[in-house]
Protein backbone atom coordinates (compact mmCIF):
# COMPACT_ATOMS: atom_id res chain seq x y z
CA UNK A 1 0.00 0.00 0.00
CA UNK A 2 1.05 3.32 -1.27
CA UNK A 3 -0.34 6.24 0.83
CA UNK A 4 -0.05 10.11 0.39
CA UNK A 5 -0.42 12.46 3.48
CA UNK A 6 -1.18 16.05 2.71
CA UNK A 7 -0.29 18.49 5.59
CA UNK A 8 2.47 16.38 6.79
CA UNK A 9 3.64 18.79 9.15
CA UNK A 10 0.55 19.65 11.14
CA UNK A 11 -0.41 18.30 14.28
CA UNK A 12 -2.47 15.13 12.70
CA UNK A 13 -0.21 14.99 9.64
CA UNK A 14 2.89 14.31 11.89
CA UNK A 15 1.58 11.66 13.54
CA UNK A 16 0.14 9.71 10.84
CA UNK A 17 3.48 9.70 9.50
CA UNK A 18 5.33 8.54 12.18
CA UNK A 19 3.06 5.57 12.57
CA UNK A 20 3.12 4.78 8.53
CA UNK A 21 6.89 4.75 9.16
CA UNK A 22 6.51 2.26 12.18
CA UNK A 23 4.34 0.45 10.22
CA UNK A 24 6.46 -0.34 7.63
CA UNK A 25 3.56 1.15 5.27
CA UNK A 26 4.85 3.24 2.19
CA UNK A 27 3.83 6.63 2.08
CA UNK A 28 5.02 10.63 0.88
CA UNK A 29 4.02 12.98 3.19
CA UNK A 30 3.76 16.46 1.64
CA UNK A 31 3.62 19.63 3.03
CA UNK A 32 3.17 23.28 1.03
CA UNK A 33 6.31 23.52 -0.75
CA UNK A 34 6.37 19.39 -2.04
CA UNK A 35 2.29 20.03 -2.97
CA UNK A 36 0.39 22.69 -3.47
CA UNK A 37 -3.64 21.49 -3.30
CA UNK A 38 -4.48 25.14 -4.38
CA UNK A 39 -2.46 24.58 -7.82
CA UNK A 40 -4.55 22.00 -9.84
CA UNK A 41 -2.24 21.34 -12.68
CA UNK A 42 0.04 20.62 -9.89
CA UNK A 43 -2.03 18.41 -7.67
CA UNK A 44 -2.88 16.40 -11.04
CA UNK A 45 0.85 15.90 -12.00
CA UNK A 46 2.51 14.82 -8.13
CA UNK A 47 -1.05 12.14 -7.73
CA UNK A 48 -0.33 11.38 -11.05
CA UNK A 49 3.28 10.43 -10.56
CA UNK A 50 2.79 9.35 -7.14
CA UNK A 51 0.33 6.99 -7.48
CA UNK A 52 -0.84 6.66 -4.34
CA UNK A 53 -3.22 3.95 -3.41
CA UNK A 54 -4.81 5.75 -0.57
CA UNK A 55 -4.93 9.98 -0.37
CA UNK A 56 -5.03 11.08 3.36
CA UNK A 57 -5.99 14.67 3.33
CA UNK A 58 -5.04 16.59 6.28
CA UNK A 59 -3.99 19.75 4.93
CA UNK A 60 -6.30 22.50 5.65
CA UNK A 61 -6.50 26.16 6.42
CA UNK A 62 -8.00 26.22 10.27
CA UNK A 63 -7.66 29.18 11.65
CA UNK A 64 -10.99 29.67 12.58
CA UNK A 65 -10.98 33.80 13.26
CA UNK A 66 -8.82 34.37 10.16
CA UNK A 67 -11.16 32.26 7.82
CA UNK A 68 -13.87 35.31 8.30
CA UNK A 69 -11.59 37.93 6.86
CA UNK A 70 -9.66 36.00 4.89
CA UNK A 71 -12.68 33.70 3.20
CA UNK A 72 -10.91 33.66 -0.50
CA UNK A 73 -7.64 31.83 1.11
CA UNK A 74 -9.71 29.86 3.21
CA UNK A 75 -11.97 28.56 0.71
CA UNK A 76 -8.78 28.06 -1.81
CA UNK A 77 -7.71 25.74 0.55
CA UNK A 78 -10.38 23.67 1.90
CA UNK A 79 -12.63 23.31 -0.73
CA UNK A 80 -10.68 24.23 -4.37
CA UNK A 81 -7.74 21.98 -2.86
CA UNK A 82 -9.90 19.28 -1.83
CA UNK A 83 -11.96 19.12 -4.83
CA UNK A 84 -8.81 19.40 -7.19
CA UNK A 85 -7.85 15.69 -4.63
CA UNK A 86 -11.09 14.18 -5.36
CA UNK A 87 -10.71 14.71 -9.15
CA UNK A 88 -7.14 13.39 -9.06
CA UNK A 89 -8.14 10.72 -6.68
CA UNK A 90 -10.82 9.62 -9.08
CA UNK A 91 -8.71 9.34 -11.84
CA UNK A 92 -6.03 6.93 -10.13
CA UNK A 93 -9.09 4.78 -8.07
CA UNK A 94 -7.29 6.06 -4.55
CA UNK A 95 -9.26 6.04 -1.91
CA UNK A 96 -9.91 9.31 -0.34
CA UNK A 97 -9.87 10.19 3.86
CA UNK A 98 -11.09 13.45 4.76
CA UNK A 99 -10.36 15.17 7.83
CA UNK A 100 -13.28 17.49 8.73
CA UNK A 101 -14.51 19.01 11.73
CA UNK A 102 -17.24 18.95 14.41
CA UNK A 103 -18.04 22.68 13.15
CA UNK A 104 -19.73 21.75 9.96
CA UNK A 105 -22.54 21.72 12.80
CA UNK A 106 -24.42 24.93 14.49
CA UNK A 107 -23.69 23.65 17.90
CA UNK A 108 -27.47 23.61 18.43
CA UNK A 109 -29.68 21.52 21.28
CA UNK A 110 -27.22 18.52 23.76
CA UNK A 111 -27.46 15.86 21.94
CA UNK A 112 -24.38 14.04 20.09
CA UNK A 113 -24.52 14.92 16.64
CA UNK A 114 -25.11 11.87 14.34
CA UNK A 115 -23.17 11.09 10.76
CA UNK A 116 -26.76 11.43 9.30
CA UNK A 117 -27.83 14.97 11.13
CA UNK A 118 -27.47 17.90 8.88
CA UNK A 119 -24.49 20.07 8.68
CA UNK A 120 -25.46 23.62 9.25
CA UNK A 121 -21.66 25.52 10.06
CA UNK A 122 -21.99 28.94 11.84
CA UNK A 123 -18.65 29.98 10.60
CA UNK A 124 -16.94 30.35 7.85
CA UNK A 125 -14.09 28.11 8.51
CA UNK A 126 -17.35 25.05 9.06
CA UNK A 127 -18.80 26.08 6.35
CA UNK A 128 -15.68 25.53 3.49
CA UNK A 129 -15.04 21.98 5.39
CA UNK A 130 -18.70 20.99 4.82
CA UNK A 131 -18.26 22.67 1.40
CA UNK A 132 -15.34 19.95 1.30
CA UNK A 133 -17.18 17.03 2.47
CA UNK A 134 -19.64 17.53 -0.53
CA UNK A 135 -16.49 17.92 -2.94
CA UNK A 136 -15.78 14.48 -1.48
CA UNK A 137 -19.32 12.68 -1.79
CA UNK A 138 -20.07 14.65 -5.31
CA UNK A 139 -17.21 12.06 -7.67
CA UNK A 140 -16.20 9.74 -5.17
CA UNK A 141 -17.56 6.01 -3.65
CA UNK A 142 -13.99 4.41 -1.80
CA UNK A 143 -13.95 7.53 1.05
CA UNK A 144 -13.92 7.78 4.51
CA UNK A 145 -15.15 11.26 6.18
CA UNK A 146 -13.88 11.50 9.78
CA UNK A 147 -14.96 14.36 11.81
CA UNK A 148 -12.77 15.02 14.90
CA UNK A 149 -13.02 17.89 17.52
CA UNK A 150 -10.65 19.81 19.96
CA UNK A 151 -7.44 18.56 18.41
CA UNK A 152 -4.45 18.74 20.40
CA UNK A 153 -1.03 16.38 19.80
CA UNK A 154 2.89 17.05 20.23
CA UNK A 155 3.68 19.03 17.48
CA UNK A 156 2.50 22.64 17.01
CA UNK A 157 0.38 24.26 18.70
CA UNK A 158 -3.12 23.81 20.77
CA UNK A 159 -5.17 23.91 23.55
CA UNK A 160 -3.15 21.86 25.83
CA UNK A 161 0.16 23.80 25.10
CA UNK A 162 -1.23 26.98 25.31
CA UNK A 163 -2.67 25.98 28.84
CA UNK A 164 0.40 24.83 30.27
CA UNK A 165 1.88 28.31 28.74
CA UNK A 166 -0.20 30.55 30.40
CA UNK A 167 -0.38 28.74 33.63
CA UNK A 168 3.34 29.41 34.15
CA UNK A 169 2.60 33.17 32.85
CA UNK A 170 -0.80 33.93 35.30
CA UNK A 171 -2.09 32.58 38.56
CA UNK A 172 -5.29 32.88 37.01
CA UNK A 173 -7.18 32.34 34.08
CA UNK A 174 -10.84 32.63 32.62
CA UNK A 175 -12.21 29.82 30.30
CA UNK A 176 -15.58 29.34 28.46
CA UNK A 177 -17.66 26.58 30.04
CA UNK A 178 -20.50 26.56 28.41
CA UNK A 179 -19.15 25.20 25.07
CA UNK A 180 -19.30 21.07 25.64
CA UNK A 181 -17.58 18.70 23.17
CA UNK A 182 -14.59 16.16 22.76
CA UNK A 183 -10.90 16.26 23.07
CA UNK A 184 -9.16 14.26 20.16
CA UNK A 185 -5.35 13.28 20.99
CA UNK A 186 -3.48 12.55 17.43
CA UNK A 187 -1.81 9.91 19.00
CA UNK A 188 -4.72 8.02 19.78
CA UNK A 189 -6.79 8.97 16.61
CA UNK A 190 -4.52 8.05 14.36
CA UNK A 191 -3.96 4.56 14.97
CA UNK A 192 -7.94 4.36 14.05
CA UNK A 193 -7.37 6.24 10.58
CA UNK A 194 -4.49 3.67 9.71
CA UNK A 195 -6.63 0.68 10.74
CA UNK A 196 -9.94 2.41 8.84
CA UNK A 197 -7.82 2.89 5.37
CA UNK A 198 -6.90 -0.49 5.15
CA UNK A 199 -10.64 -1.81 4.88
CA UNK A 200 -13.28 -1.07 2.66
CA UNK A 201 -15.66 0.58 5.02
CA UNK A 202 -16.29 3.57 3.71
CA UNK A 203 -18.42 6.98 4.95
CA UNK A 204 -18.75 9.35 7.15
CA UNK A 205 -17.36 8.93 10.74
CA UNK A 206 -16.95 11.20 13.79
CA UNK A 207 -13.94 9.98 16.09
CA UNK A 208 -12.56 11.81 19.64
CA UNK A 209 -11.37 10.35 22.73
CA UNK A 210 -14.59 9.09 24.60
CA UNK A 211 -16.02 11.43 27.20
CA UNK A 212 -17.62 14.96 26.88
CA UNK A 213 -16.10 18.18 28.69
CA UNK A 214 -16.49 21.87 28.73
CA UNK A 215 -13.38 23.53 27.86
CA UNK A 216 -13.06 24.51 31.27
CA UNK A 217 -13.15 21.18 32.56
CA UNK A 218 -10.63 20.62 30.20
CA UNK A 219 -8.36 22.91 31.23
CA UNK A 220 -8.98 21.89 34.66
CA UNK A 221 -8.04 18.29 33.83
CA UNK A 222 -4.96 19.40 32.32
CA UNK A 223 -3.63 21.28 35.28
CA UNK A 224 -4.78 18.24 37.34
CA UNK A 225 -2.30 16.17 35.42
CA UNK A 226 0.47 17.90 35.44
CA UNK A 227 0.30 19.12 38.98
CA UNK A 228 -0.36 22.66 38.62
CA UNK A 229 -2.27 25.26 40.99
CA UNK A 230 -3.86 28.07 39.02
CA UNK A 231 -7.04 29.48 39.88
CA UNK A 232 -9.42 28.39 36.56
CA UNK A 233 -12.32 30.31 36.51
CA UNK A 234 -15.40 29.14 33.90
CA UNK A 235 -16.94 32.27 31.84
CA UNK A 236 -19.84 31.68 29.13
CA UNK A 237 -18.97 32.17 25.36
CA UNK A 238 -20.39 35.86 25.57
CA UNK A 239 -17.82 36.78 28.25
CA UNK A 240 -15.42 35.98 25.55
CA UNK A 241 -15.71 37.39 21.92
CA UNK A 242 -14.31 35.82 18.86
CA UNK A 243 -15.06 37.02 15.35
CA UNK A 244 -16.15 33.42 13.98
CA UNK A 245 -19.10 32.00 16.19
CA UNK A 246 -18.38 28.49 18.24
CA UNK A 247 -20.89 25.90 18.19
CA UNK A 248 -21.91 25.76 22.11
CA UNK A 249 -22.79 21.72 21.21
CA UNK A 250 -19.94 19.59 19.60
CA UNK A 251 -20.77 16.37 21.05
CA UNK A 252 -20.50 13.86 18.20
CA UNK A 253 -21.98 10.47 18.41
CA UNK A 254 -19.44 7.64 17.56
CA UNK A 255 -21.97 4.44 16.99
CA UNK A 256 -21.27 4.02 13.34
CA UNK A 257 -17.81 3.27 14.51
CA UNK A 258 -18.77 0.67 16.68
CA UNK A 259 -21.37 -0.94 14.26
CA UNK A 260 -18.38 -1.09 11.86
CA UNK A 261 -15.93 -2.74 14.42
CA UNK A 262 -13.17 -0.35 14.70
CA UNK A 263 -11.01 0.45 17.72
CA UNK A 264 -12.65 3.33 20.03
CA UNK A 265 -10.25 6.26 21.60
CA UNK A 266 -9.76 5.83 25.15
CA UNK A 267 -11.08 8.49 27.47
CA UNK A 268 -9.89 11.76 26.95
CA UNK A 269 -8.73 12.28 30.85
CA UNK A 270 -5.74 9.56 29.92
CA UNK A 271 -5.03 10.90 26.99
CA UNK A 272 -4.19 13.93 28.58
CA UNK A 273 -2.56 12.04 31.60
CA UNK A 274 -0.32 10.59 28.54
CA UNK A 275 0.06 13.97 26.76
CA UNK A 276 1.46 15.98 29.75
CA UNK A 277 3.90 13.43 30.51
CA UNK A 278 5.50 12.87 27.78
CA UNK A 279 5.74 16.49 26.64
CA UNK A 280 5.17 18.85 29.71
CA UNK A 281 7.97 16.97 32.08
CA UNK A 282 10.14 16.69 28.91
């Protein structure tokens, strides 16, 4: 099995790289300069050469605030880049994985969202992956759509990092609790993408580390683990602005994932137990 990773040096990209390598599975992982999914005639040409039997497509622009001034490079990316995939993918007979998000959703109601429920993004950035997800279902049969939420893993940066950061910069900090969803640990979700391209079950999936949290709790749980004392205190989403809207709801219901036999995330309190200790007592 040949397999190309797009956005090789991201958080989820790095990972699924070093466990290709362990795995003794082939693979190219590109980043901007190797492949850029914004250049079609490009994208066409590297598949092309490549010849890769599965496409994992990580790359994406995410920067949620940015996306709602900068919409043209955002939608570039996530949607032109991923459809310019699909169409190369097609060609070849790869099979596609799709990284999306939890906030191709409104955040409405608290109950886990389903594969079936209907996207409705609140944001710009939700709105070009869901935009991506169609590019995906529109040519394509051999895919697999995985949406994951609250990403955080050992290289760059996230949620986890920039807790530990400011906990040795404040005594105390604010966070919003009144947004309720999933951490996802990369080391622990990709071990499930590997096993999922090397079937035939394809779809739509939503994977995270089991257990729902506030982002306060979170944060909580990650100064619990790594022995810190800072006052957290829990604030509701209107006691802290951001220019893109956040979907108050990201549960996401994992059943299809059962049904289908593949390896559930453990909770997310030992993935963060894991997480701290190998990279906050490095």
């Amino acid at each position: 099995m040949k397999v190309l990773v797009t956005g090789a040096n991201g958080q989820l990209g790095y990972d699924i790289i070093k466990l290709l390598d362990s795995e003794g599975i082939e693979f190219w992982g590109t980043d901007r300069e190797s492949l850029d999914i914004t250049n079609e005639e490009q994208v066409t040409r590297v598949i092309n050469d490549y010849y890769p039997d599965v496409i994992i497509h990580c790359a994406a622009y995410t920067a949620v605030d940015k996306a709602e001034e900068e919409k043209e490079l955002c939608y570039s990316v996530n949607v032109l880049g991923t459809k310019y995939l699909v169409e190369a993918c097609k060609k070849i007979d790869a099979k596609m994985f799709y990284i999306s998000t939890d906030y191709v959703f409104d955040g409405e109601g608290d109950k886990p969202f389903d594969v079936l429920d209907q996207p409705n993004p609140i944001n710009y950035y939700g709105k070009t992956k869901y935009e991506g997800e169609l590019e995906v279902q529109k040519l394509l049969e051999k895919y697999f759509i995985v949406r994951i939420s609250w990403v955080f893993g050992s290289n760059g940066n996230n949620f986890v990092k920039t807790m530990l950061r400011l906990a040795k910069e404040k005594d105390e900090i604010s966070v919003v609790a009144d947004q309720i969803g999933s951490p996802t640990y990369t080391h622990d979700l990709v071990k499930l993408l590997v096993e999922m391209i090397q079937t035939d079950k394809y779809g739509i999936y939503h994977a995270t580390n089991e257990g729902y949290c506030s982002w306060y709790e979170f944060a909580c749980e990650i100064f619990k683990q790594a022995g810190i004392d800072v006052k957290v205190n829990p604030i509701k989403t209107e006691d802290y602005p951001t220019r893109a809207r956040r979907p108050k709801n990201s549960r996401l219901e994992k059943n299809i994932g059962v049904v289908n036999n593949f390896s559930q995330l453990r909770c997310y309190k030992r993935a963060i137990k894991e997480f701290v200790k190998s990279n906050y007592f490095e």
